[in-house]
Structures are given as structure tokens and as C-alpha cells.
Protein backbone atom coordinates (compact mmCIF):
# COMPACT_ATOMS: atom_id res chain seq x y z
CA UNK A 1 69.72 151.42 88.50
CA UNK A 2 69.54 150.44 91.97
CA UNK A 3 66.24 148.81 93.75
CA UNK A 4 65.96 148.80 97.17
CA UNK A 5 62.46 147.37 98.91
CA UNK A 6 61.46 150.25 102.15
CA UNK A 7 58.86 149.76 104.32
CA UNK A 8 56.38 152.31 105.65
CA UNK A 9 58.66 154.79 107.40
CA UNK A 10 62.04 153.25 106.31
CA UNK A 11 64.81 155.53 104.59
CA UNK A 12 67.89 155.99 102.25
CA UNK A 13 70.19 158.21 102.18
CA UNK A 14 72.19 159.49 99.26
CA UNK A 15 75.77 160.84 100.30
CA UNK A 16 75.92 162.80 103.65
CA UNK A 17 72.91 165.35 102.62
CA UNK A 18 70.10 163.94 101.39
CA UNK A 19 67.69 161.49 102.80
CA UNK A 20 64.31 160.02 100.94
CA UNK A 21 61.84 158.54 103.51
CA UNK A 22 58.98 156.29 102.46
CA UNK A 23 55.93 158.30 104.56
CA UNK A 24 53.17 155.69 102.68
CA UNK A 25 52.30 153.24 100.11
CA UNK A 26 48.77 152.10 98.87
CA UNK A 27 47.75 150.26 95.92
CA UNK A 28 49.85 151.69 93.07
CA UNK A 29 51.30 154.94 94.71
CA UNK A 30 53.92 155.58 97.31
CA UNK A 31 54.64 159.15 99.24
CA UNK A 32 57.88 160.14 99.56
CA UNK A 33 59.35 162.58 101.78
CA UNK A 34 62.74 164.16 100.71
CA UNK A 35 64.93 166.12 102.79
CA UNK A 36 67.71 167.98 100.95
CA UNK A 37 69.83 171.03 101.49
CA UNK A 38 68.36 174.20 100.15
CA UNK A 39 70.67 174.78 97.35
CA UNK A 40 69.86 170.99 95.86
CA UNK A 41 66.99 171.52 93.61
CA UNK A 42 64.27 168.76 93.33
CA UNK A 43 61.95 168.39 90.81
CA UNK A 44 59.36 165.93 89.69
CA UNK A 45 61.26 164.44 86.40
CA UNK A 46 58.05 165.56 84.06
CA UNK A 47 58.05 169.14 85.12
CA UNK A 48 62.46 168.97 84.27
CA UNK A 49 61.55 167.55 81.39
CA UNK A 50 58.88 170.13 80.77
CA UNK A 51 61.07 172.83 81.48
CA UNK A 52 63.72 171.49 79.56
CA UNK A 53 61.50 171.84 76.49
CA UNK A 54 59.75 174.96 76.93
CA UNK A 55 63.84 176.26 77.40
CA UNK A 56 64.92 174.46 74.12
CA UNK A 57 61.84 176.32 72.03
CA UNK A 58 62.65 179.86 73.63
CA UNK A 59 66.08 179.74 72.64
CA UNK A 60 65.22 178.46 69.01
CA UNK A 61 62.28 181.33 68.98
CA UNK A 62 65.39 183.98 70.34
CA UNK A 63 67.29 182.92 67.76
CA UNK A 64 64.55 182.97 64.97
CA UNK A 65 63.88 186.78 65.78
CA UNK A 66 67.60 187.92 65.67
CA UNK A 67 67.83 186.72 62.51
CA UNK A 68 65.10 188.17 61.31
CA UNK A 69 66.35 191.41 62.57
CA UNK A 70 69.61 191.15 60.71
CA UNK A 71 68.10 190.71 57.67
CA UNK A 72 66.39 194.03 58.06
């Protein structure tokens, strides 16, 4: 992992596309802005991680049900 230190304001940039500004920090938080091209998608990593899951139990319940229906 790599750990920069950004001040108010201050920026990276990852490859030619994407750039993460620092727009605040205050106590234990810090706002970031994130510009990206449309087709990148950016998500908060609990709601991938959400979405992983709730993918992961429909295809198990999918699965479930067709084999039910073969049986029968």
C-alpha cells in the first residue's frame, strides 16, 4: 500500500484519468473529491462489498430453485 500525506486542496493522480483531490479534513474524517471517466465505476468499498454478497446469495438462491425444479 502506498501513503502519501495531502494537504487541504492537494491531489494525486492515478494513471492519465483519474485524479483524487483532498477538498477537507477535520478531526477523524477527510472529503475527497474524485474525478474519473464515466465508464470507471466508483464505489464506497462497503457498498462493493455489500453488493458482492447480496450477488453471491442470489446466485446460490437461483441455483437452489432449479434444482428443486428438476426434481419435480
Amino acid at each position: 500500500m502506498l501513503v502519501l500525506t495531502r494537504k487541504n486542496g492537494e491531489s494525486i493522480k492515478i494513471g492519465d484519468d483519474i485524479e483524487i483531490t483532498i477538498v477537507s479534513a477535520k478531526n477523524d474524517q477527510v472529503k475527497i473529491g474524485i474525478k474519473a471517466p464515466k465508464n470507471i465505476e466508483v464505489f464506497r468499498s462497503e457498498i462493493l462489498e455489500q453488493i458482492k454478497t447480496e450477488n453471491e446469495q442470489a446466485s446460490q438462491d437461483i441455483s437452489t430453485l432449479l434444482k428443486f425444479m428438476k426434481k419435480n
